[in-house]
PDB file of N, CA and C in Angstrom:
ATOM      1  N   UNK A   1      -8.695  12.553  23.979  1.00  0.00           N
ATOM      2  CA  UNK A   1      -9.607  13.609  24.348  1.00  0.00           C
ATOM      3  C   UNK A   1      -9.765  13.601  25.862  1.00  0.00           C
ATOM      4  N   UNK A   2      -9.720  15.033  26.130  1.00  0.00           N
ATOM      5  CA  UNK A   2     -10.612  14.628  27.667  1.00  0.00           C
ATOM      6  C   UNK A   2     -11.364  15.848  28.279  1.00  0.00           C
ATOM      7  N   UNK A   3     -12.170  15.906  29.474  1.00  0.00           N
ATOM      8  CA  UNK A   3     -13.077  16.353  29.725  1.00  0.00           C
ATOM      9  C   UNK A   3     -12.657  17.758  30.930  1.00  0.00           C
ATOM     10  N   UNK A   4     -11.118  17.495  30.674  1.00  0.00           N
ATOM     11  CA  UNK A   4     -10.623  18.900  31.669  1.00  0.00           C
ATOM     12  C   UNK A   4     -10.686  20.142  31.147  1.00  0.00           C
ATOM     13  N   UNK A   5     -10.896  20.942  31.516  1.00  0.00           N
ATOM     14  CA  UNK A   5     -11.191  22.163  31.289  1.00  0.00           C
ATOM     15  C   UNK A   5      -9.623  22.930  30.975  1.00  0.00           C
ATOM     16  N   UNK A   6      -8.809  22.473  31.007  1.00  0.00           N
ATOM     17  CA  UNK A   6      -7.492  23.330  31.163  1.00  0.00           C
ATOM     18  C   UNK A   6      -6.352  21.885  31.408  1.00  0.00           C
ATOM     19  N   UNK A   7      -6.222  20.954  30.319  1.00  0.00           N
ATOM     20  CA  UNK A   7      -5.426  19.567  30.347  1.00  0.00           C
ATOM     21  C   UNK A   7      -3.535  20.326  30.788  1.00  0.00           C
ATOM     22  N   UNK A   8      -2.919  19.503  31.568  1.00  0.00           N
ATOM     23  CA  UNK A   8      -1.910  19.512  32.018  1.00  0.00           C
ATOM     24  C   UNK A   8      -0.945  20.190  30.578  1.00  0.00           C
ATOM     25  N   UNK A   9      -0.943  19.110  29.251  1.00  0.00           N
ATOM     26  CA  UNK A   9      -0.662  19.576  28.586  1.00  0.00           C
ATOM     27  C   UNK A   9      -1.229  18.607  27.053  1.00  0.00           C
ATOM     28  N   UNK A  10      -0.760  18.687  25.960  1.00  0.00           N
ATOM     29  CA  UNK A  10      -1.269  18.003  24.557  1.00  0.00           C
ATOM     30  C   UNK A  10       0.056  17.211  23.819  1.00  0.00           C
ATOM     31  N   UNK A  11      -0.374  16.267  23.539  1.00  0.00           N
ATOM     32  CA  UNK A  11       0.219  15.250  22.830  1.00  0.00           C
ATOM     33  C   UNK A  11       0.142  15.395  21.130  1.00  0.00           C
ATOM     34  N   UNK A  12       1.141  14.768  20.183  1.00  0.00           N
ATOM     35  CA  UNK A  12       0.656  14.696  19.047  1.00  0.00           C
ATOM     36  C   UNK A  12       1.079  13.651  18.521  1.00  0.00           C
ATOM     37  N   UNK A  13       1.024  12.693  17.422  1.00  0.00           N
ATOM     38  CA  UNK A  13       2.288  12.318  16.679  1.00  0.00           C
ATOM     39  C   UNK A  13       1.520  12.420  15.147  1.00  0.00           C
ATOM     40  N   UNK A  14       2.828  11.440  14.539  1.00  0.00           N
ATOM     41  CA  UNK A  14       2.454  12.244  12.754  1.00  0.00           C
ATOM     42  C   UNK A  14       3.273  10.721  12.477  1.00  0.00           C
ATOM     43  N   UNK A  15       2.917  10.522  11.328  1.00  0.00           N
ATOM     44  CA  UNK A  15       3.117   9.525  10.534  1.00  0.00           C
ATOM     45  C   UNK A  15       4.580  10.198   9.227  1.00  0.00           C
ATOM     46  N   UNK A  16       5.705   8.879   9.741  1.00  0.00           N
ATOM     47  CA  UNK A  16       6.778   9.388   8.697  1.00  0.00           C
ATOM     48  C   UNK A  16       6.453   8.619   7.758  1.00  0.00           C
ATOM     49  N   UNK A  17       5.906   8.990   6.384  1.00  0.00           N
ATOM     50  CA  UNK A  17       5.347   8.280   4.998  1.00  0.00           C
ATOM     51  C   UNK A  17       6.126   8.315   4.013  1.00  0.00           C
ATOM     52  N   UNK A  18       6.724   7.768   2.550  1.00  0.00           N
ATOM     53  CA  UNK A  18       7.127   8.389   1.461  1.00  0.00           C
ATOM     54  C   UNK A  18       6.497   9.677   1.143  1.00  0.00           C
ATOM     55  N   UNK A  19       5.613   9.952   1.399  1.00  0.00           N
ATOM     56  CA  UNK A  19       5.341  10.749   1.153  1.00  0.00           C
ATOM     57  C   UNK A  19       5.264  12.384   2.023  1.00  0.00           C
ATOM     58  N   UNK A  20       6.549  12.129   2.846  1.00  0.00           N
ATOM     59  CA  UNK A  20       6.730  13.268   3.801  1.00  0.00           C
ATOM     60  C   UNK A  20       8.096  14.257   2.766  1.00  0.00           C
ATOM     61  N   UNK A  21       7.736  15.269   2.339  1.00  0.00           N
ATOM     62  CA  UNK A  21       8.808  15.917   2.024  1.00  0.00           C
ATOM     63  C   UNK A  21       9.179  16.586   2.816  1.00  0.00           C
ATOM     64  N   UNK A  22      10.678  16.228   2.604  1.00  0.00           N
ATOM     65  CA  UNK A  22      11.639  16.836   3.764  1.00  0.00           C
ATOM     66  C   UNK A  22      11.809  18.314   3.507  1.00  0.00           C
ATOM     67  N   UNK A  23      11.248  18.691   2.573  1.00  0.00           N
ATOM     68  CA  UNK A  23      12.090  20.422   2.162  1.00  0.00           C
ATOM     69  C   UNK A  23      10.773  20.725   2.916  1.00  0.00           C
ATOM     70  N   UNK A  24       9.746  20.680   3.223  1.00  0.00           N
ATOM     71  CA  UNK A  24       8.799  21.142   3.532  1.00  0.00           C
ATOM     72  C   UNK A  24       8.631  20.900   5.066  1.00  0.00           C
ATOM     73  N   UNK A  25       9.060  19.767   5.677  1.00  0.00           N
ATOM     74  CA  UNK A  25       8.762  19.514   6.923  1.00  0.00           C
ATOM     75  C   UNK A  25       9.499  20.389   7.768  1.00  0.00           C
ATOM     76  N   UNK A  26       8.982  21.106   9.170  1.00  0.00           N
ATOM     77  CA  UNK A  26       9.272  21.775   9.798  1.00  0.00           C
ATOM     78  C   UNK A  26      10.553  21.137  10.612  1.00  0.00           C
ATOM     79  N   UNK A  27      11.807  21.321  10.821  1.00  0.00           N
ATOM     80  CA  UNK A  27      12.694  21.077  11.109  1.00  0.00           C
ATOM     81  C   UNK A  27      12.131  20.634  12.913  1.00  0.00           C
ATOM     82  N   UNK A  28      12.079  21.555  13.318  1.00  0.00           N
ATOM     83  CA  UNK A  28      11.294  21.778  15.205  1.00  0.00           C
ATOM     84  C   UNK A  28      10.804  20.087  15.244  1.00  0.00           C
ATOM     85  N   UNK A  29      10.391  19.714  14.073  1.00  0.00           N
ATOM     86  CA  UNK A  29       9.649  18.350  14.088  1.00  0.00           C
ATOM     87  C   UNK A  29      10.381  17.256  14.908  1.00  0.00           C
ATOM     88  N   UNK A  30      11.808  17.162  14.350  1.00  0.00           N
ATOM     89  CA  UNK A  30      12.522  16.489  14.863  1.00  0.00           C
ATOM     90  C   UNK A  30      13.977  16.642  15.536  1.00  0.00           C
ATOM     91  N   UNK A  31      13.414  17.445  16.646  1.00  0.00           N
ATOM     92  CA  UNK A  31      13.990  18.486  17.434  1.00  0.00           C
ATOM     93  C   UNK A  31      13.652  18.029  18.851  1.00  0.00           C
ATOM     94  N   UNK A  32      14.498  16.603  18.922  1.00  0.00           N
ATOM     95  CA  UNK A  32      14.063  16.229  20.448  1.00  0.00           C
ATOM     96  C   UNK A  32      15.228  16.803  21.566  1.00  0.00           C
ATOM     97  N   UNK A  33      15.784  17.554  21.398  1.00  0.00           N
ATOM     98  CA  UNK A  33      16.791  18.366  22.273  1.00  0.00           C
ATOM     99  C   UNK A  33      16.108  18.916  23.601  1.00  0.00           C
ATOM    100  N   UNK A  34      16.745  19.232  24.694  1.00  0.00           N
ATOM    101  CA  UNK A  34      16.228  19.850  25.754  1.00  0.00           C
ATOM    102  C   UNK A  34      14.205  19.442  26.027  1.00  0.00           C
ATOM    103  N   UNK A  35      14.503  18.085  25.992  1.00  0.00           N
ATOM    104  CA  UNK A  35      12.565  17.686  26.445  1.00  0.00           C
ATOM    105  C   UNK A  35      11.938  18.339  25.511  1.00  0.00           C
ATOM    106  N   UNK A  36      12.003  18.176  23.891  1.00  0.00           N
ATOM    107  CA  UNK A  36      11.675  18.966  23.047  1.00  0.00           C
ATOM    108  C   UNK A  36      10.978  20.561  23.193  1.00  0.00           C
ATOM    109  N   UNK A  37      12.151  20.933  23.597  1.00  0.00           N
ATOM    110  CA  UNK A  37      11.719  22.175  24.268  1.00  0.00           C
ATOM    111  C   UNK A  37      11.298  23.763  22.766  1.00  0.00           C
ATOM    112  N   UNK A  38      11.970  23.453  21.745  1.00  0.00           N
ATOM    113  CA  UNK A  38      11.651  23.899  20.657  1.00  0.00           C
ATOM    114  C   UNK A  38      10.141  23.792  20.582  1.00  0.00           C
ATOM    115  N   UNK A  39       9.819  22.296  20.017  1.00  0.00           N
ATOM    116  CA  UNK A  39       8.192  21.926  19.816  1.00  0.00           C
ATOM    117  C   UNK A  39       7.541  22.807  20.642  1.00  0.00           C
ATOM    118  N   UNK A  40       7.816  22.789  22.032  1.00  0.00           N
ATOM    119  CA  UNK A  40       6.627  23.091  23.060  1.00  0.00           C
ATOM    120  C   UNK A  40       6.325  24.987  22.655  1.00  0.00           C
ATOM    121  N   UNK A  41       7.577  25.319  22.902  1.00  0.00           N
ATOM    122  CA  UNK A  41       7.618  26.827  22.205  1.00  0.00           C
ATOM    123  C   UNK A  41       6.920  26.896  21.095  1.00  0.00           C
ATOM    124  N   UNK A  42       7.545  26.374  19.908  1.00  0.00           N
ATOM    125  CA  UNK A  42       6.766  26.915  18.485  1.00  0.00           C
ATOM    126  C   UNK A  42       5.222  26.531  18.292  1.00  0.00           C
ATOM    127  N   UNK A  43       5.014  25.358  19.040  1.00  0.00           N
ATOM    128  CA  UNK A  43       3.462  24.868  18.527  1.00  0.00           C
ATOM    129  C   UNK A  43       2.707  24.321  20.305  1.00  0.00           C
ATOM    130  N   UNK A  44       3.286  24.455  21.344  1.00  0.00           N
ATOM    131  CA  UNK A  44       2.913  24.159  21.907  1.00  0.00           C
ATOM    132  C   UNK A  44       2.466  23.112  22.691  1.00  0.00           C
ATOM    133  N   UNK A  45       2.768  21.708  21.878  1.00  0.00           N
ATOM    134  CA  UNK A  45       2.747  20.334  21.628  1.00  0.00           C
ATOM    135  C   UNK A  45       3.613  19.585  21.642  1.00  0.00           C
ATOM    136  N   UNK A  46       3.943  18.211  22.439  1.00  0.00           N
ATOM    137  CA  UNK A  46       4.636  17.594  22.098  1.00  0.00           C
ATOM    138  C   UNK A  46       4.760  16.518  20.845  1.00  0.00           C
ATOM    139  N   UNK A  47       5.333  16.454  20.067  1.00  0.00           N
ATOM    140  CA  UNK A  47       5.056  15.528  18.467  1.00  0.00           C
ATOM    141  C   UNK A  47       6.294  14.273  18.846  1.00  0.00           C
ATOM    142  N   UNK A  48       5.398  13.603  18.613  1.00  0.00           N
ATOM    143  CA  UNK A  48       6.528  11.838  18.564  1.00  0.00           C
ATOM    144  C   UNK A  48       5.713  11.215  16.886  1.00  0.00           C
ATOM    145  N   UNK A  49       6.853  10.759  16.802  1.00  0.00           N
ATOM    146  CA  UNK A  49       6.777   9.570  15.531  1.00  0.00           C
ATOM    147  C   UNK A  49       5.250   8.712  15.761  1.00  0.00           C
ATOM    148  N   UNK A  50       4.539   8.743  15.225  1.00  0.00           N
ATOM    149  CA  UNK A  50       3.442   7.794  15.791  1.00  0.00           C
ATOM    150  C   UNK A  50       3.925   6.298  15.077  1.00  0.00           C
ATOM    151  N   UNK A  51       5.118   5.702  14.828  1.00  0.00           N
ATOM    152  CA  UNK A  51       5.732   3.937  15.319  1.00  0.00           C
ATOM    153  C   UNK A  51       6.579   4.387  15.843  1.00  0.00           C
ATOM    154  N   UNK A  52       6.736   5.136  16.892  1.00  0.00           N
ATOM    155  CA  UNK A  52       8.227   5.033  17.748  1.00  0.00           C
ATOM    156  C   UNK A  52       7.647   4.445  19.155  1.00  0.00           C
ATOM    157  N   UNK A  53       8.357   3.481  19.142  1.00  0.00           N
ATOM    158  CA  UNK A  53       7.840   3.224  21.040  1.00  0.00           C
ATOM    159  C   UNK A  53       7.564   3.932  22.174  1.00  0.00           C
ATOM    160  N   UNK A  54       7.049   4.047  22.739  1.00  0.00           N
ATOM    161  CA  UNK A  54       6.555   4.692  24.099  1.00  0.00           C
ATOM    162  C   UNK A  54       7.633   3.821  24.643  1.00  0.00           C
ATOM    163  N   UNK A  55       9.003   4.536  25.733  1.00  0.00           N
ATOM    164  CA  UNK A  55       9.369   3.249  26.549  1.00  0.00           C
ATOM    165  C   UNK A  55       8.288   2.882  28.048  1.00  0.00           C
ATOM    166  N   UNK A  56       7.833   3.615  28.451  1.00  0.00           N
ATOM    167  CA  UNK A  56       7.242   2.532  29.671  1.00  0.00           C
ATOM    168  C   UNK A  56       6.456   1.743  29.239  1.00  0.00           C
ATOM    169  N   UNK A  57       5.502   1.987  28.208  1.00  0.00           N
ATOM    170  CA  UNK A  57       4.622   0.762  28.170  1.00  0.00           C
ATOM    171  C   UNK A  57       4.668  -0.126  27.262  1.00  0.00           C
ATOM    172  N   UNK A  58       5.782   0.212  26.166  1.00  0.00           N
ATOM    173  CA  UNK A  58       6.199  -0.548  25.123  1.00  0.00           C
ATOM    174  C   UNK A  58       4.854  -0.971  23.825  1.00  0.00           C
ATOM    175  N   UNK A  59       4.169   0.283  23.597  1.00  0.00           N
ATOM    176  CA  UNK A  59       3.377   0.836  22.920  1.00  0.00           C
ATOM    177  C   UNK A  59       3.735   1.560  22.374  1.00  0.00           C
ATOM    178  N   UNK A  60       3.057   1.612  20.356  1.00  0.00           N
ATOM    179  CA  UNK A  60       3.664   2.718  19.694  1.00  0.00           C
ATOM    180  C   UNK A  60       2.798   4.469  20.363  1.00  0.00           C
ATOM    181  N   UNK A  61       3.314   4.955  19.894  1.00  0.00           N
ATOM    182  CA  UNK A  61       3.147   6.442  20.027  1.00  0.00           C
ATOM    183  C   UNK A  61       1.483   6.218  19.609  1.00  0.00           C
ATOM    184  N   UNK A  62       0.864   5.840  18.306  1.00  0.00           N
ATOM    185  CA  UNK A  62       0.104   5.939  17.672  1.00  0.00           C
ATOM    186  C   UNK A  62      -1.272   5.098  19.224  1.00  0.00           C
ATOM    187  N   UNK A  63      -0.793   4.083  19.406  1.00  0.00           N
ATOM    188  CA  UNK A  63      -1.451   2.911  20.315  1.00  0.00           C
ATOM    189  C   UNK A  63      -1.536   4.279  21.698  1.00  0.00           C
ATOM    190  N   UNK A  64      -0.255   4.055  22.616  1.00  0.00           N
ATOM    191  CA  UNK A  64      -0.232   4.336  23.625  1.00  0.00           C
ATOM    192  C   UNK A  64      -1.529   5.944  23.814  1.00  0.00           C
ATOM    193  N   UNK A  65      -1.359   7.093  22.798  1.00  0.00           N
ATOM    194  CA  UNK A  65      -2.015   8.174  23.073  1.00  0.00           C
ATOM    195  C   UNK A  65      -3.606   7.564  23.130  1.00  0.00           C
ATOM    196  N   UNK A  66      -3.746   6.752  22.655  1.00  0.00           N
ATOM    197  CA  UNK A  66      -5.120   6.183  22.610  1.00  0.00           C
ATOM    198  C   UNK A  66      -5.599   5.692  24.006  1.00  0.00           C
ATOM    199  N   UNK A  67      -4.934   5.668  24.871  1.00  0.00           N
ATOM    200  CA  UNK A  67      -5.411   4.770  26.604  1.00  0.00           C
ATOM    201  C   UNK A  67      -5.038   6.039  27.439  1.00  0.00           C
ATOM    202  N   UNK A  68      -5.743   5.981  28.390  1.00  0.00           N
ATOM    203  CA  UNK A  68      -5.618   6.800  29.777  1.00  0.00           C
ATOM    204  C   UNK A  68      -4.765   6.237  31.101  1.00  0.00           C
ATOM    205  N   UNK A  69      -4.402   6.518  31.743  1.00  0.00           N
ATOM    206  CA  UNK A  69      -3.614   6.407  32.809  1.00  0.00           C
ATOM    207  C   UNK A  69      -4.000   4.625  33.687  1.00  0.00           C
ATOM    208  N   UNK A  70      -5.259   4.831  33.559  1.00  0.00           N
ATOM    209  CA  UNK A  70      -6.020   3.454  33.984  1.00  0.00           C
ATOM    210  C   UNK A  70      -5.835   2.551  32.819  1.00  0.00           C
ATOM    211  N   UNK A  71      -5.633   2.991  31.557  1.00  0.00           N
ATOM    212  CA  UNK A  71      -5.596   2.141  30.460  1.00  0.00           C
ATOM    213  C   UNK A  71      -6.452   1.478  29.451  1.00  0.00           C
ATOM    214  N   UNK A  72      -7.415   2.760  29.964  1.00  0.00           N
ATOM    215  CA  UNK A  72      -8.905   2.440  29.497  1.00  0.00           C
ATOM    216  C   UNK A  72      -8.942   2.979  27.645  1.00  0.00           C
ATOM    217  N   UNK A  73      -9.852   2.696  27.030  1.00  0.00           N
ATOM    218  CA  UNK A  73      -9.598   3.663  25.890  1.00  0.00           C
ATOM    219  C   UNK A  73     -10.127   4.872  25.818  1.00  0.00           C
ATOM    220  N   UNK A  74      -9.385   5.607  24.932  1.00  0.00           N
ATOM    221  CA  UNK A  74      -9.986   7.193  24.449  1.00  0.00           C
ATOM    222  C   UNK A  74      -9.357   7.572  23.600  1.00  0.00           C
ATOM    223  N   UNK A  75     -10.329   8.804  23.202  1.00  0.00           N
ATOM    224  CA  UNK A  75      -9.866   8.922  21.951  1.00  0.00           C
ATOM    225  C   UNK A  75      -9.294  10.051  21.384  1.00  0.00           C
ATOM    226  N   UNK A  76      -9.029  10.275  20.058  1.00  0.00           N
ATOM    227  CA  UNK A  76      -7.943  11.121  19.521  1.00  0.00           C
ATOM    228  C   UNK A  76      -8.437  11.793  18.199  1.00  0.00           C
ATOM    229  N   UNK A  77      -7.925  12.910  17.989  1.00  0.00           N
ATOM    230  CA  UNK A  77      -8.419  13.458  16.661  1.00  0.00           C
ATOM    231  C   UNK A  77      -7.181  13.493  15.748  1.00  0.00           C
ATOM    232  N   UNK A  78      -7.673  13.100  14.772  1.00  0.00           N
ATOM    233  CA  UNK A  78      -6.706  12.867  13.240  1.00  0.00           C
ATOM    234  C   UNK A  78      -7.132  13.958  12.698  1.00  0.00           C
ATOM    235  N   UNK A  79      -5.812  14.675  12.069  1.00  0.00           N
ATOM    236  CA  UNK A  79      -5.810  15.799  10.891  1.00  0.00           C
ATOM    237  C   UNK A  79      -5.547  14.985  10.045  1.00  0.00           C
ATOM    238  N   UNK A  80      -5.888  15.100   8.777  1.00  0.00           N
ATOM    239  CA  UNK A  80      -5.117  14.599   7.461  1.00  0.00           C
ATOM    240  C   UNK A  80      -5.183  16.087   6.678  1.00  0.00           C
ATOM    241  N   UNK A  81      -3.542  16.242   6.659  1.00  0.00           N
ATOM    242  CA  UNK A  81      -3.408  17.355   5.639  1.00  0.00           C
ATOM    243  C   UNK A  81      -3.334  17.539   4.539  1.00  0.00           C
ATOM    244  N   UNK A  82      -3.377  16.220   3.955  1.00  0.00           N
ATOM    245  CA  UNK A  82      -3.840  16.265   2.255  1.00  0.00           C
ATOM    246  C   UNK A  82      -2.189  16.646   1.311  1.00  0.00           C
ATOM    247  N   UNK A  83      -2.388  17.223   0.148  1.00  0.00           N
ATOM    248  CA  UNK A  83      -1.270  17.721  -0.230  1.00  0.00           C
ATOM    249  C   UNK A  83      -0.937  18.715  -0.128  1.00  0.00           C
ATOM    250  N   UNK A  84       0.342  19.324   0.028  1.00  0.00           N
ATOM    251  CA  UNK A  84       0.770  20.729   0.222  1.00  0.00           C
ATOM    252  C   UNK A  84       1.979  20.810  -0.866  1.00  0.00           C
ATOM    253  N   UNK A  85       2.090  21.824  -1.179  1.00  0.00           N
ATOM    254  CA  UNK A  85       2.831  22.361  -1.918  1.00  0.00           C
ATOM    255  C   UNK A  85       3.838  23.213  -1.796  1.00  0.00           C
TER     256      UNK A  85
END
């Protein structure tokens, strides 16, 4: 979260579960081509694996979005989308 009025830009990640169906998952998802330039278009967001490493700080996706530049904590909002059909 943060307190700018107009943030540079938004982060996301998502959890790959058994329980991710692939016929359903948006392809764009894992569409890291051109600086995931798809994602940013269709949803506006960048989406990483939340266990894929961050390489500079060698933090998962899930960890790293959680700290600020200083490395302080903050925080994040969870969707849970439940089941879809």
């Amino acid at each position: 979260m943060t307190t700018k009025a107009d943030p540079n830009d938004v982060d996301g990640c998502w959890e790959w579960t058994e329980v991710v169906n692939l016929d359903l998952l948006d392809p764009v998802l894992l569409d890291f081509a051109q600086a995931r330039q798809a994602m940013r278009e269709k949803y506006g967001v960048d989406f990483f694996l939340a266990t894929w490493i961050e390489a500079g700080s060698g933090l998962t996706f899930l960890d790293f979005f959680q700290r600020n530049r200083a490395d302080d904590p903050k925080g994040i909002v969870q969707i849970d989308l439940g089941e879809t059909s």
